[in-house]
Protein backbone atom coordinates (compact mmCIF):
# COMPACT_ATOMS: atom_id res chain seq x y z
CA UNK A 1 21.54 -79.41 2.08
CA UNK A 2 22.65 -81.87 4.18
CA UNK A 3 23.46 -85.76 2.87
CA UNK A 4 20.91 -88.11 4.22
CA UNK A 5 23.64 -89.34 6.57
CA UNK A 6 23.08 -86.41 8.58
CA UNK A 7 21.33 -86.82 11.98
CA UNK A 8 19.76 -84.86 14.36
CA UNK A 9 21.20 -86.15 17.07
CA UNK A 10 22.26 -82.67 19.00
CA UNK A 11 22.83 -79.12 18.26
CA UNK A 12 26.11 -79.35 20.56
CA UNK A 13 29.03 -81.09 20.07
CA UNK A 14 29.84 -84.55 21.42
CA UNK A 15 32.22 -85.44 24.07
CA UNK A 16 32.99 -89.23 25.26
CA UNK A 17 32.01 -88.67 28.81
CA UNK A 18 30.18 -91.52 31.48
CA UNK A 19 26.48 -90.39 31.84
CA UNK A 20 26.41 -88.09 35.56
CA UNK A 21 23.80 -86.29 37.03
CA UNK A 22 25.19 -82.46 35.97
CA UNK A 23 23.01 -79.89 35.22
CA UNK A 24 21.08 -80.23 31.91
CA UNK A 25 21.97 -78.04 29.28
CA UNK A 26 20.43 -74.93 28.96
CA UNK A 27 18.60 -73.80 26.44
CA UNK A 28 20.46 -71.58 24.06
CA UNK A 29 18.42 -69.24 22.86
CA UNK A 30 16.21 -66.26 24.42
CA UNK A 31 14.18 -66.04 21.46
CA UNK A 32 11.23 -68.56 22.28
CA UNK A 33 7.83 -67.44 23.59
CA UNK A 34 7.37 -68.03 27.46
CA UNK A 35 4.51 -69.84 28.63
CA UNK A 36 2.24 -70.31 31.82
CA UNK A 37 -0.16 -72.80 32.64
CA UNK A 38 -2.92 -70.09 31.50
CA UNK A 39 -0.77 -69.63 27.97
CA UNK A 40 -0.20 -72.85 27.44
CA UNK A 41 -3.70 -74.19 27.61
CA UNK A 42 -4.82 -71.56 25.35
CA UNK A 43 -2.27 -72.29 22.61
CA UNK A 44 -2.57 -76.56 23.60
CA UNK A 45 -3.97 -77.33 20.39
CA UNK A 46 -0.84 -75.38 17.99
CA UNK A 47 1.48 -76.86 20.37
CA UNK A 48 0.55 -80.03 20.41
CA UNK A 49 -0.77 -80.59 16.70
CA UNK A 50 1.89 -83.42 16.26
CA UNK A 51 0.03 -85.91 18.93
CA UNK A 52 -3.27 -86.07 20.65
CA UNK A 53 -3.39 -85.39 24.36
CA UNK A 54 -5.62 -84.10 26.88
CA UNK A 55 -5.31 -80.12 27.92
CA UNK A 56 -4.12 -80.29 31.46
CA UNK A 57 -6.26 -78.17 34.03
CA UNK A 58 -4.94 -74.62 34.16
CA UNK A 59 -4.52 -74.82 38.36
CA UNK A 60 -2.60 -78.08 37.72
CA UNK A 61 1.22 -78.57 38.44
CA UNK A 62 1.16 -80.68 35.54
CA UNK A 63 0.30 -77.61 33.29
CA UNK A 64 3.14 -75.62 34.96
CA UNK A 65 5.29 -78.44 34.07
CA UNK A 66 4.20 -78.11 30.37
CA UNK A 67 4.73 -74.60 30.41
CA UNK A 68 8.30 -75.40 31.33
CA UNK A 69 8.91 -77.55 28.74
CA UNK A 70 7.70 -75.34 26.07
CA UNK A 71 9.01 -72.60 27.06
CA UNK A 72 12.64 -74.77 26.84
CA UNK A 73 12.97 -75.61 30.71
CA UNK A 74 13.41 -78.99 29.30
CA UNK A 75 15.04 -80.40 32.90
CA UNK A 76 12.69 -77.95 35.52
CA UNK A 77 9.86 -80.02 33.37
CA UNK A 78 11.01 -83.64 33.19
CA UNK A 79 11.85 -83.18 37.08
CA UNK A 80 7.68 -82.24 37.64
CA UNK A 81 6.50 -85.24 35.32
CA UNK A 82 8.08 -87.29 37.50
CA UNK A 83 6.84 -86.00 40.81
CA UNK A 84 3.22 -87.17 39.03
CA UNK A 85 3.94 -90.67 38.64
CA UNK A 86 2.20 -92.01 35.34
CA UNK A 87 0.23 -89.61 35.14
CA UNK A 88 3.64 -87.10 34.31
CA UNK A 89 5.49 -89.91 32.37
CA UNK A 90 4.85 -88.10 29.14
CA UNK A 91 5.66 -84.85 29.89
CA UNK A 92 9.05 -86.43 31.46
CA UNK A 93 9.62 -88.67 28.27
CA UNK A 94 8.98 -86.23 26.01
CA UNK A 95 11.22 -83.66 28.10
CA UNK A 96 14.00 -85.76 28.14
CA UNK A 97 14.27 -87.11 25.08
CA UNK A 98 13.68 -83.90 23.46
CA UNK A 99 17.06 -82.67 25.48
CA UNK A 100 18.72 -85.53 24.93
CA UNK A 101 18.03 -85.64 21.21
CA UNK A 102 19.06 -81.65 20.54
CA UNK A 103 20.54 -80.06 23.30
CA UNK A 104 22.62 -83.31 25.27
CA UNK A 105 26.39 -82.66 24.22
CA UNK A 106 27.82 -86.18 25.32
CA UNK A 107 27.01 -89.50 23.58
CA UNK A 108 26.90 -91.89 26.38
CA UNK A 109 25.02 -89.28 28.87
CA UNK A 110 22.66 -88.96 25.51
CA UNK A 111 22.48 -92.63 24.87
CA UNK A 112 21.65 -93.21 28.81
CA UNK A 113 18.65 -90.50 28.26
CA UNK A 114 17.47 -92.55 25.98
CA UNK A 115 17.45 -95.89 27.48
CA UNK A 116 15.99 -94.45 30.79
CA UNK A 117 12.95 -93.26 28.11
CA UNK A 118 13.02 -96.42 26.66
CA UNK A 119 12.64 -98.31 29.95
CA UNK A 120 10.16 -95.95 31.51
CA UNK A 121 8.28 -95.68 28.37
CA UNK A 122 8.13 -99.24 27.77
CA UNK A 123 6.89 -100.15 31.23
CA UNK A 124 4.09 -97.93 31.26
CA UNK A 125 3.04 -99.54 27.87
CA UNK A 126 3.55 -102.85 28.87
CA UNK A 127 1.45 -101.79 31.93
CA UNK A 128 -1.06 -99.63 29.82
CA UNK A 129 -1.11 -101.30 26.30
CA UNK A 130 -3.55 -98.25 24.77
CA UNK A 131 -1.44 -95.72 26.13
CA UNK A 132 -0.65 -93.73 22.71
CA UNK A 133 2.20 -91.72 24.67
CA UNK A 134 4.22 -94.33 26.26
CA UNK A 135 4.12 -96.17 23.05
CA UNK A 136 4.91 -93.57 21.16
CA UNK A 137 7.84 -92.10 23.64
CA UNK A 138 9.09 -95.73 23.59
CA UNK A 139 9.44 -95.96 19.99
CA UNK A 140 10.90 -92.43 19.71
CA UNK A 141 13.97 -93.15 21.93
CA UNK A 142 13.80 -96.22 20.66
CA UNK A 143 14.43 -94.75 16.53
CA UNK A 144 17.19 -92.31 18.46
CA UNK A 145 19.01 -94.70 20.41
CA UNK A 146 19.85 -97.20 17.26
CA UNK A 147 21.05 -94.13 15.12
CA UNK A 148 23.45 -93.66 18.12
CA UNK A 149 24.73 -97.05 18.11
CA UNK A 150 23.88 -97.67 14.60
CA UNK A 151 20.70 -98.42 12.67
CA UNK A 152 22.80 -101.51 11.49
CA UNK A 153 23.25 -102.67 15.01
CA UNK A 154 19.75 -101.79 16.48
CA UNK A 155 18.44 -103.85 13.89
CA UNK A 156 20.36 -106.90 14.70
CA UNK A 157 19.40 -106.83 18.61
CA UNK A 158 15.49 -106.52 17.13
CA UNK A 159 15.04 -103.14 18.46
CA UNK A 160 13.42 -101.98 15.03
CA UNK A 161 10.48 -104.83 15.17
CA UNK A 162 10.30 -103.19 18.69
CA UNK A 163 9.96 -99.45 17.03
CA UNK A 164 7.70 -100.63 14.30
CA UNK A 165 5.04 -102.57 16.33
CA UNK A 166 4.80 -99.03 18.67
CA UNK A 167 4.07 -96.81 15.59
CA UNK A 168 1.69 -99.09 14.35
CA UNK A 169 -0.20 -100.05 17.35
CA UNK A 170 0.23 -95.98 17.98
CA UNK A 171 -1.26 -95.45 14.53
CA UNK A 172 -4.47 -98.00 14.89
CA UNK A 173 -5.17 -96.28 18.06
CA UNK A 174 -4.46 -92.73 16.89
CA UNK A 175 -4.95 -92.06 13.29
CA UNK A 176 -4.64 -89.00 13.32
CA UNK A 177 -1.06 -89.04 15.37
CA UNK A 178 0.78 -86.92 13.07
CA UNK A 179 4.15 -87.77 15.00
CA UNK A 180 3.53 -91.58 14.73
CA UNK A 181 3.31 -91.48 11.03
CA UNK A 182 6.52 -89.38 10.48
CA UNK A 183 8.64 -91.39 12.69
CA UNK A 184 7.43 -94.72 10.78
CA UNK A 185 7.97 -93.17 7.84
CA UNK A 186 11.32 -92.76 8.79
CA UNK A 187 11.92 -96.25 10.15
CA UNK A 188 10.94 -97.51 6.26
CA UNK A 189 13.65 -95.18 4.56
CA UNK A 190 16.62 -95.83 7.26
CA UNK A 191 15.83 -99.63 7.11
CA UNK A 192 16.05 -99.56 3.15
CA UNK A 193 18.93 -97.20 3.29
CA UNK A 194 20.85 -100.08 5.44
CA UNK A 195 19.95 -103.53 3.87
CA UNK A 196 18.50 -102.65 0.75
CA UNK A 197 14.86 -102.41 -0.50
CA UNK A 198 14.52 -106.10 -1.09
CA UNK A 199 16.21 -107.37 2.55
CA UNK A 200 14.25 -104.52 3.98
CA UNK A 201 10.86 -105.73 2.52
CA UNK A 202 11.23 -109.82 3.09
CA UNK A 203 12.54 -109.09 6.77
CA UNK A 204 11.03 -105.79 8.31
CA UNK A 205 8.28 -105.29 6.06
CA UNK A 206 9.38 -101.74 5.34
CA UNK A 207 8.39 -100.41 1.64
CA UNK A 208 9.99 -96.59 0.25
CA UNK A 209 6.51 -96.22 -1.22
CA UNK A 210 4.89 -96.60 2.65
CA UNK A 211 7.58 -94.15 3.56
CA UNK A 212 6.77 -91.31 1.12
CA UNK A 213 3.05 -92.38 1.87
CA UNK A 214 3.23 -92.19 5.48
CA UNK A 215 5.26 -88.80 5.35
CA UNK A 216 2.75 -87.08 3.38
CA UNK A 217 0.17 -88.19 5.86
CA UNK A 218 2.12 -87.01 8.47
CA UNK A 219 2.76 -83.39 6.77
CA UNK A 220 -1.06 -83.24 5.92
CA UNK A 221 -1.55 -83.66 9.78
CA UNK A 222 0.81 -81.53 10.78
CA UNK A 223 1.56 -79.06 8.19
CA UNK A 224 3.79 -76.77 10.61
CA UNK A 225 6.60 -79.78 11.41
CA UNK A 226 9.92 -78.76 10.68
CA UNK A 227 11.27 -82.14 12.25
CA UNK A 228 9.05 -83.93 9.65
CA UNK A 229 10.25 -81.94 7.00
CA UNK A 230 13.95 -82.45 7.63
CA UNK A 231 13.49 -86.39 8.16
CA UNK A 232 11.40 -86.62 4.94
CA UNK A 233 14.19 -84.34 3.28
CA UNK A 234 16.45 -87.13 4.49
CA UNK A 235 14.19 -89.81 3.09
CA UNK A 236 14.00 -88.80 -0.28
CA UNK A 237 17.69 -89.12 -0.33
CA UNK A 238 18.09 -92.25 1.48
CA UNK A 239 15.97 -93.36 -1.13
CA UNK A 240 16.26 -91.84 -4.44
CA UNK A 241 19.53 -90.68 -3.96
CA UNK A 242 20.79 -87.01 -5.50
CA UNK A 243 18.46 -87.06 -7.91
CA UNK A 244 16.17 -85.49 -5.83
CA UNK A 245 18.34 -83.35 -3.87
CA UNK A 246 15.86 -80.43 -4.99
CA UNK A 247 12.78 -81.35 -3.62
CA UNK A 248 15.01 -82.16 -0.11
CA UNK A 249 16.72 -78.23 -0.26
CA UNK A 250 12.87 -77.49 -0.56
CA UNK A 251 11.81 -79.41 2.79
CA UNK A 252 14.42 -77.72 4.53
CA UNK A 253 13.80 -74.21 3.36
CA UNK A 254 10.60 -74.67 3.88
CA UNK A 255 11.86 -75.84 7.45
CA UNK A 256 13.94 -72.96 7.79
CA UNK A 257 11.29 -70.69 7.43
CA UNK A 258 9.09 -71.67 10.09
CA UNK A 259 8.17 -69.80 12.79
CA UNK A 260 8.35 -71.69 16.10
CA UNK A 261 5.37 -72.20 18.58
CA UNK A 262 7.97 -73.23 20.89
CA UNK A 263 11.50 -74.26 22.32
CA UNK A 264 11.46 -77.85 20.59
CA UNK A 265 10.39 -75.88 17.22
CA UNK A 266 13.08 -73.61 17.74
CA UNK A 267 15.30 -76.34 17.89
CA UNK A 268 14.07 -77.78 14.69
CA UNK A 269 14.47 -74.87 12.64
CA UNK A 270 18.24 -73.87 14.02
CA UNK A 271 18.93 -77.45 12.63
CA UNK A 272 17.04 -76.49 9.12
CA UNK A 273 18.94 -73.53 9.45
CA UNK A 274 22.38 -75.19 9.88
CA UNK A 275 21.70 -78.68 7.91
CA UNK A 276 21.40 -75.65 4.57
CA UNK A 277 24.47 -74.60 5.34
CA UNK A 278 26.41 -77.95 5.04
């Protein structure tokens, strides 16, 4: 079991290159199912369980494009959300940061992913204030980024009021956002873990009890997330320290043992897989 200092930042190792435009990663492993646009629609509700959005039609590029990206053509994908304008900026948000966040091996071509989510993300919401996924995309990179230059850091340019004010709107919008709930939840427990419950509840109005609250919402939502287990794994230490270091191996077994709908679930479970080994 990993300590709650352990992030998910990639599954490769980190080199300090300048951010290029080389080939993305590719995905490592051949064990995934392989979708179409007819496959995909079909299993749309499994696959997207974490978030609420409409089933692209089957004869649509955009639903060749999600195919792709579940089937772990994570750049092939991002490239066709883009050819759609806003209309593809979730598919390419989600695509990238997904690679970025697992797969990208070099922090500053990671941390440029990121920002380029970030700034796409946060246009389209600025430009769309309802729009659930550019909120949510936003805040995602967003939660990544400041673990990559530091939570402590992030905190002090005001990038977690940023984060926080996404989930929430994302959450008053979307109850039933599964993803928006476990990524607040998270925000709460990393925010404590930094400046302490009582800094962390007079400034950023974060609470551990929201956090355990917010994660069990999230897990009754989507029963089947391995990322949600691992970061609610994390949480419990962050907050209650060893002394619950059981019920955190459990999360992660219970991680482990999934078996993934797709590429990004893959993902998730090699890093239950590894973060036991630690």
């Amino acid at each position: 079991m990993p300590h709650p200092d352990f992030k998910p930042l990639s599954l490769m190792s980190a080199h300090p290159v300048v951010a290029n435009a080389d080939p993305w990663t590719p995905f490592p492993w051949s064990d995934v199912p392989r979708y179409d646009a007819r496959s995909v629609a079909s299993h749309w509700p499994r696959l997207h369980a974490g978030h609420d959005l409409p089933v692209p039609p089957e004869s649509s590029a955009l639903a060749e494009g999600w195919a792709l990206y579940h089937s772990g053509e994570f750049e092939r994908a991002a490239t066709v959300g883009l050819l759609h304008g806003a209309e593809g900026l979730a598919l390419a948000n989600q695509s990238t940061a997904v690679y970025a966040n697992y797969l990208e091996p070099r922090e500053a071509v990671r941390l440029a992913m990121f920002r380029q989510v970030i700034e796409r993300a946060g246009a389209q919401a600025a430009a769309e204030p309802e729009n659930c996924q550019a909120l949510y995309w936003q805040a995602y990179a967003l939660g990544r980024y400041s673990q990559g230059i530091s939570v402590a850091r992030a905190l002090a340019q005001g990038l977690g009021s940023k984060l926080k004010g996404a989930l929430e709107r994302v959450i008053e919008l979307q109850p039933r956002h599964a993803d928006a709930h476990l990524a607040l939840a998270s925000f709460h427990a990393e925010v404590i873990d930094k400046v302490g419950a009582l800094v962390g509840r007079m400034t950023y109005g974060v609470r551990a009890e929201t956090s355990i609250d917010l994660f069990e919402r999230g897990l009754e939502l989507h029963p089947h997330s391995a990322a949600g287990m691992m970061e609610f794994a994390r949480a419990l230490l962050m907050l209650h320290g060893d002394s619950l270091m059981g019920d955190a191996t459990r999360l992660y077994e219970r991680a482990a043992a999934l078996k993934p709908a797709d590429a990004r679930e893959r993902l998730d479970v090699e890093l239950a897989r590894a973060g036991l080994k630690d």
